[in-house]
N, C-alpha and C. Protein backbone atom coordinates (compact mmCIF):
# COMPACT_ATOMS: atom_id res chain seq x y z
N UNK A 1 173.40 44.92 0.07
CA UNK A 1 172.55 43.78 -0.24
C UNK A 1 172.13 43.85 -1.70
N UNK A 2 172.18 42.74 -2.38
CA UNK A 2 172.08 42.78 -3.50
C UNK A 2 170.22 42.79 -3.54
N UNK A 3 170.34 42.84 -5.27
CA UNK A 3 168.37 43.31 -5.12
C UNK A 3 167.97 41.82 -5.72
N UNK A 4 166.34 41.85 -5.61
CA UNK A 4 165.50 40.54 -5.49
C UNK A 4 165.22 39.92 -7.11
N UNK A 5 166.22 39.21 -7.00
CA UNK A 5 166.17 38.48 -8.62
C UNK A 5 165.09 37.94 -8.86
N UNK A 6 164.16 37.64 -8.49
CA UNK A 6 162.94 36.85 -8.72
C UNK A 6 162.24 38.22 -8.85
N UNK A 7 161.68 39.35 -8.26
CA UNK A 7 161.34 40.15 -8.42
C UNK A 7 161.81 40.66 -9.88
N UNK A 8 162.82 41.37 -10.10
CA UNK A 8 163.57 41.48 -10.84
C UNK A 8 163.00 41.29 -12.61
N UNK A 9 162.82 39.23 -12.34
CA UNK A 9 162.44 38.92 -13.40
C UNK A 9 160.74 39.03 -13.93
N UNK A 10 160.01 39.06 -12.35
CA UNK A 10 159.00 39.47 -12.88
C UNK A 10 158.61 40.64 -13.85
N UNK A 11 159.49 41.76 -12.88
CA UNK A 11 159.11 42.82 -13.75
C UNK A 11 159.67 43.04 -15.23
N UNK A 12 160.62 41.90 -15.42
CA UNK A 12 161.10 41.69 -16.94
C UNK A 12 159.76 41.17 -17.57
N UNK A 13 159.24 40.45 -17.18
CA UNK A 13 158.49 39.80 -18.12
C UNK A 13 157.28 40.28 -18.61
N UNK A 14 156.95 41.48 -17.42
CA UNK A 14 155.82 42.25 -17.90
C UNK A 14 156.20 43.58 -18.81
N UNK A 15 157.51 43.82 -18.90
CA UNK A 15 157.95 44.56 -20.14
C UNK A 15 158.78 44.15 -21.22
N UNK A 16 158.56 42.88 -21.28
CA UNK A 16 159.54 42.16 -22.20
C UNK A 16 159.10 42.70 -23.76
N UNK A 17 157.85 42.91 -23.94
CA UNK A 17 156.98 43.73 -24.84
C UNK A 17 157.33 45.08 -25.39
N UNK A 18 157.57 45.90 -24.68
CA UNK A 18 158.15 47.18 -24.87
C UNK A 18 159.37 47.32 -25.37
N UNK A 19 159.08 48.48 -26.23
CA UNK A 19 161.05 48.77 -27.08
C UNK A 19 160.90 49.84 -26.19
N UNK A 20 162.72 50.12 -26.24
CA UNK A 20 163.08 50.96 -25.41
C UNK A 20 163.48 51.09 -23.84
N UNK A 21 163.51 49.85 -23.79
CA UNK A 21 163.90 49.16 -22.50
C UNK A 21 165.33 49.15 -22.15
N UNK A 22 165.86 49.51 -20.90
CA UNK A 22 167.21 49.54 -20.73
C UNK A 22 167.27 49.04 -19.47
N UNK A 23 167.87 48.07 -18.49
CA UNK A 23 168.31 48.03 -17.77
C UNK A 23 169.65 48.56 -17.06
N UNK A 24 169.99 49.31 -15.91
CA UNK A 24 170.68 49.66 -15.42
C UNK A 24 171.08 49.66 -13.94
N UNK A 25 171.71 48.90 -13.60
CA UNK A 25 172.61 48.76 -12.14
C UNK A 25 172.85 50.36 -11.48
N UNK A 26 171.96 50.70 -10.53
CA UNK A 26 171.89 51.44 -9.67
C UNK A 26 171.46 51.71 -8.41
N UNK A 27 171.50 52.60 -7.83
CA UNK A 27 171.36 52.78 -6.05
C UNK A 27 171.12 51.35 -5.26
N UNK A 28 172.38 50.56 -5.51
CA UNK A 28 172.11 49.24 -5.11
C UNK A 28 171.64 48.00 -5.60
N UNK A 29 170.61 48.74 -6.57
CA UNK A 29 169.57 47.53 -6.80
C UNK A 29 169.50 48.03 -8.83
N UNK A 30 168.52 47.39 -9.24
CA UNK A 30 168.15 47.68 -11.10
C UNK A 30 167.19 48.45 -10.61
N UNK A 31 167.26 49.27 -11.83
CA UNK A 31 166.88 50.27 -12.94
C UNK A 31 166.19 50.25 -14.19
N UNK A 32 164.74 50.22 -14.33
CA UNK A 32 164.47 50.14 -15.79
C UNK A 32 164.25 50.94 -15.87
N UNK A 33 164.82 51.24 -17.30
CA UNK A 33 164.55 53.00 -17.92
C UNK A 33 163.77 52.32 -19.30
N UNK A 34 162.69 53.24 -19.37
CA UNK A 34 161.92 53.23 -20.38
C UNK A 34 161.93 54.58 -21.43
N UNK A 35 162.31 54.46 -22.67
CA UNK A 35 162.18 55.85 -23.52
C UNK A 35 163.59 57.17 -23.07
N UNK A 36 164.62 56.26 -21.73
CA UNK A 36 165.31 56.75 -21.79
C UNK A 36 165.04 57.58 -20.23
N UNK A 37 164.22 56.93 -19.80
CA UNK A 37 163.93 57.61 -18.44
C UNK A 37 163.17 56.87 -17.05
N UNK A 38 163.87 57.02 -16.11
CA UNK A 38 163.75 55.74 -15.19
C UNK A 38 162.05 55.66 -14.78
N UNK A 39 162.02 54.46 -14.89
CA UNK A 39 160.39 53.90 -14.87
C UNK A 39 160.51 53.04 -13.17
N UNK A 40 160.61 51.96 -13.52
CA UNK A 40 160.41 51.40 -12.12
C UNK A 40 161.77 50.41 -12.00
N UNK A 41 161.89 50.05 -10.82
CA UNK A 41 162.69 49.25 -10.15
C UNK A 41 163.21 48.45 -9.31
N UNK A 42 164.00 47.58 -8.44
CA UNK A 42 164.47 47.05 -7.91
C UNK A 42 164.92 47.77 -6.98
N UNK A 43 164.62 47.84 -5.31
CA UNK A 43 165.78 48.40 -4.42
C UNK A 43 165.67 47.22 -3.47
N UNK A 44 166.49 46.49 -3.00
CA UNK A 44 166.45 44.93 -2.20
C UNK A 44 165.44 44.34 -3.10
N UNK A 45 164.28 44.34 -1.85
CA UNK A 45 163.22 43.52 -1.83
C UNK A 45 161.84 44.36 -2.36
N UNK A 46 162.05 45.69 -2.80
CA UNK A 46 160.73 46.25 -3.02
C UNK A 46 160.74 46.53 -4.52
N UNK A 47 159.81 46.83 -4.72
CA UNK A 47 159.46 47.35 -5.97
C UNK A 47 159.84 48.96 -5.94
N UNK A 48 160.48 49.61 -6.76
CA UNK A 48 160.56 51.36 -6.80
C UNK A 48 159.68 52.10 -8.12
N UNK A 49 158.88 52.36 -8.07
CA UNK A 49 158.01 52.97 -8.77
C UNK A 49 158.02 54.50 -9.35
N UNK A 50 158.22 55.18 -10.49
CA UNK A 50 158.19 56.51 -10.56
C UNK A 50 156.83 57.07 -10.92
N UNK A 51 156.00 57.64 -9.88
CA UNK A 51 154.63 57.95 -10.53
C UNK A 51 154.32 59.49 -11.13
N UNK A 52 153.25 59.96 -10.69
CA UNK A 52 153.08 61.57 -10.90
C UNK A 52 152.99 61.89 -9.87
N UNK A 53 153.89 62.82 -9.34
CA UNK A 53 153.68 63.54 -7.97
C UNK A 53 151.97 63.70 -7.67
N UNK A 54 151.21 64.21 -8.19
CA UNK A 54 149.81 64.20 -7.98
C UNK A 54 149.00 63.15 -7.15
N UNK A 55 149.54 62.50 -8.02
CA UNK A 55 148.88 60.98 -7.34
C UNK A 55 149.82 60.15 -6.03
N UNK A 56 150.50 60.98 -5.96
CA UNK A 56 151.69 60.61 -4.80
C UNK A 56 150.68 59.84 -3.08
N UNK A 57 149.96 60.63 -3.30
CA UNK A 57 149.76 60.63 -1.71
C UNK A 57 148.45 59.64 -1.71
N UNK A 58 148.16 59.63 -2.65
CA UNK A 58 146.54 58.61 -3.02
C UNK A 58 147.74 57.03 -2.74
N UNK A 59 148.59 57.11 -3.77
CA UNK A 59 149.50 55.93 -3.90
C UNK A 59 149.89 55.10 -2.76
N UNK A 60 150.33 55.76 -1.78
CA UNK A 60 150.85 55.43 0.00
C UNK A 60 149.98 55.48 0.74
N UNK A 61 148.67 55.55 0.35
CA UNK A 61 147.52 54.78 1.36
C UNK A 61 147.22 53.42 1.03
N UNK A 62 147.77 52.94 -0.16
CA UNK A 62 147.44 51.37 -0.85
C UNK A 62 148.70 50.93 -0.19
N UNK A 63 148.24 49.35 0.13
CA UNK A 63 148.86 48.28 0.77
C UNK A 63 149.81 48.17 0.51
N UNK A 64 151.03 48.15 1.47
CA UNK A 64 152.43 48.08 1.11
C UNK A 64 153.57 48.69 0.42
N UNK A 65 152.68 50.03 0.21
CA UNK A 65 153.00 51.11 -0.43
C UNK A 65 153.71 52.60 0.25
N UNK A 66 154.74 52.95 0.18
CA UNK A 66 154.92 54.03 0.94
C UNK A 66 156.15 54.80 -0.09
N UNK A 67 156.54 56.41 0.94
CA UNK A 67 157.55 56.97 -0.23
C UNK A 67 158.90 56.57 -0.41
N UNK A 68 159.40 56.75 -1.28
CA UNK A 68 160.95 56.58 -0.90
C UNK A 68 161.35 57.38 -0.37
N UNK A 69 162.39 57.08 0.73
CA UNK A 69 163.37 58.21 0.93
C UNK A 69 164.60 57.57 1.18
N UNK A 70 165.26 57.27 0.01
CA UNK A 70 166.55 56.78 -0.46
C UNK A 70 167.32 57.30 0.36
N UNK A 71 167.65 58.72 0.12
CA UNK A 71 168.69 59.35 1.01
C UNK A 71 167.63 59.70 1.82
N UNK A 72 167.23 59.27 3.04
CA UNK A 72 166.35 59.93 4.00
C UNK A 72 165.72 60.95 4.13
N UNK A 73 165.40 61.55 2.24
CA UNK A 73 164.55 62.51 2.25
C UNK A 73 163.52 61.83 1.53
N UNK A 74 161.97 62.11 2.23
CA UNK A 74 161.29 61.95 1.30
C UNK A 74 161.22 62.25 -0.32
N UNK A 75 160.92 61.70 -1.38
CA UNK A 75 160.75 61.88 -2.85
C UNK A 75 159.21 62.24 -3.41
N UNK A 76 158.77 62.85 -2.94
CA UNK A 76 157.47 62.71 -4.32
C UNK A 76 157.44 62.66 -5.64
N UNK A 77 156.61 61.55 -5.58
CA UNK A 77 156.46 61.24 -6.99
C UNK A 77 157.72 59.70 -6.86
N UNK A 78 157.82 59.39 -6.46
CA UNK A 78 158.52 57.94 -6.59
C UNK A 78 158.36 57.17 -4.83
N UNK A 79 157.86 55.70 -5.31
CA UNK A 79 157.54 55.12 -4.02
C UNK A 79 157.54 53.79 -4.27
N UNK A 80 157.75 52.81 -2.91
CA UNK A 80 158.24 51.84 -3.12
C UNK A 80 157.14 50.79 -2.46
N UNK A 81 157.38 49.66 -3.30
CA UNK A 81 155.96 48.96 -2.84
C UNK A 81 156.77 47.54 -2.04
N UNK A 82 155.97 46.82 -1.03
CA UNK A 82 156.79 45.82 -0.34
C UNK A 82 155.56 44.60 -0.93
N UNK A 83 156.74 43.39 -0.66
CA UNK A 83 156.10 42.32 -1.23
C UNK A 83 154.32 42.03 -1.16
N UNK A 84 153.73 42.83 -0.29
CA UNK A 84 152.49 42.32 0.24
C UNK A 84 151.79 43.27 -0.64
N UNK A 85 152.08 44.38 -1.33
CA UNK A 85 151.43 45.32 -2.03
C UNK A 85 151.36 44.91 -3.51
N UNK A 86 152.34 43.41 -3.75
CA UNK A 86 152.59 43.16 -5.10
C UNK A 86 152.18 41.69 -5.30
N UNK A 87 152.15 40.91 -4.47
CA UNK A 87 151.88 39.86 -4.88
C UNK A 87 150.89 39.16 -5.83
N UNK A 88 150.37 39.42 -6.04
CA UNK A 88 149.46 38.93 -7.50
C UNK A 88 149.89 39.97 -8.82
N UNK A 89 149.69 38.91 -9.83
CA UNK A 89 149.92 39.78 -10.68
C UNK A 89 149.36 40.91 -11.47
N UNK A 90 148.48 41.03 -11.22
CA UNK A 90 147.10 42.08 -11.19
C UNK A 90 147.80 43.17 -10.14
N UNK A 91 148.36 43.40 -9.24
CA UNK A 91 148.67 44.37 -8.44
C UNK A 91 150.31 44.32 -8.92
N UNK A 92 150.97 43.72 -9.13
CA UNK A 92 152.15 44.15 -9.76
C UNK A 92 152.00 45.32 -10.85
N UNK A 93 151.04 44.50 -12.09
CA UNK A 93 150.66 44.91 -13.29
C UNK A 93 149.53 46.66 -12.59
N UNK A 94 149.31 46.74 -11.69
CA UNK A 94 148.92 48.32 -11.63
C UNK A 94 149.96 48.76 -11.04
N UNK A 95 150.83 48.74 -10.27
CA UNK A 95 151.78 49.65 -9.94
C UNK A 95 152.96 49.81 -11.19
N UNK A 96 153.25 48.74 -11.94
CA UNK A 96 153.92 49.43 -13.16
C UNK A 96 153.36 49.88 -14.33
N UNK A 97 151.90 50.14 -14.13
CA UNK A 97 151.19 50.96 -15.30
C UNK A 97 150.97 52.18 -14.79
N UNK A 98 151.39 52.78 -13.39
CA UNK A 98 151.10 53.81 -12.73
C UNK A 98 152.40 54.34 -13.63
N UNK A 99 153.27 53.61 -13.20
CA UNK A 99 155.18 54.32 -13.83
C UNK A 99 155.05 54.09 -15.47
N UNK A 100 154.00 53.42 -15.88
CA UNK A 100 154.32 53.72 -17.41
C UNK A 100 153.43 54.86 -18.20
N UNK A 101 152.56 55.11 -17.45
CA UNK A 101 151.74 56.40 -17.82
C UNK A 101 152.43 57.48 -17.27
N UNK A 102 152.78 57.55 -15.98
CA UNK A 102 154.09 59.02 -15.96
C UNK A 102 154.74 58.87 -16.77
N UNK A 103 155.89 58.02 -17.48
CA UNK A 103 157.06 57.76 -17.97
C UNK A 103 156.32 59.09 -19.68
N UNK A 104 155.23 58.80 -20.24
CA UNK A 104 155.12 59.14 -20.93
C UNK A 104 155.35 61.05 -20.58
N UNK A 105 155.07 61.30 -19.68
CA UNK A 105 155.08 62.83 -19.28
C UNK A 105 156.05 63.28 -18.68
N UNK A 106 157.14 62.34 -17.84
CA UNK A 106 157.99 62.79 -17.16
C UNK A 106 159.59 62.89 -18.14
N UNK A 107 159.67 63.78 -17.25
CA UNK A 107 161.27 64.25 -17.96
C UNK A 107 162.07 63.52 -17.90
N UNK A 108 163.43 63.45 -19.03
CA UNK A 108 164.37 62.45 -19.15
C UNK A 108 165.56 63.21 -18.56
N UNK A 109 166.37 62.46 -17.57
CA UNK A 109 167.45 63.25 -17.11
C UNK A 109 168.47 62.87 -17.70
N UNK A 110 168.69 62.24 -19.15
CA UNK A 110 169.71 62.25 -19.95
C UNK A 110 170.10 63.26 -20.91
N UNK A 111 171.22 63.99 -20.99
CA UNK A 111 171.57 64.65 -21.57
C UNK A 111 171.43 64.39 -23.32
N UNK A 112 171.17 65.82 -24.12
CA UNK A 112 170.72 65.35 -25.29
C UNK A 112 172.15 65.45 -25.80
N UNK A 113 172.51 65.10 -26.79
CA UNK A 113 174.07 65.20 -27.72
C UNK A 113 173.06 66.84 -28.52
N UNK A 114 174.00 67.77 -28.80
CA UNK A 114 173.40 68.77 -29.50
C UNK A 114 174.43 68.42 -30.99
């Protein structure tokens, strides 16, 4: 199943602002990588979020919010939000400021050129 283009564009438009933006076609659905390291995303219909493991478990008690488990393992530290957890844009706009304040601390899994 392809992922939720309307979704999609929302979350374009709330980083249309930011350099360093990459989109990328993955696990089904988009990929924004920020600074070179995956921030949030598209999987169908949800939102995919990369947060701080810390705050993992605070995160999946809020509405519509739960973990991923892509390959049927749970992930901490990345979780996916369903339409009812996002609908306004005030609750969009906090779940991708959760992934843009990790993004600043979390590791890039791109290889450096030496």
């Amino acid at each position: 199943m392809a992922y939720n283009e309307n979704l999609a564009n929302r979350v374009r438009e709330r980083l249309v602002n930011l350099q360093n933006i990459e989109e990328k076609e993955m696990m089904g659905g988009l990929v924004f990588m920020y600074n070179d390291k995956m921030c949030v995303g598209i999987i169908k219909d949800e939102l995919m979020c990369r947060i701080d493991p810390d705050f993992h478990e605070t995160a999946v008690e809020k509405l519509g919010c739960r973990t991923m488990d892509f390959t049927k393992r749970p992930m901490k530290g990345y979780i996916l939000i369903e339409d009812v957890g996002m609908r306004t844009l005030k609750d969009l706009d906090y779940w991708i400021n959760l992934a843009l304040d990790f993004n600043k601390k979390a590791k890039s899994s791109k290889k450096k050129k030496q």
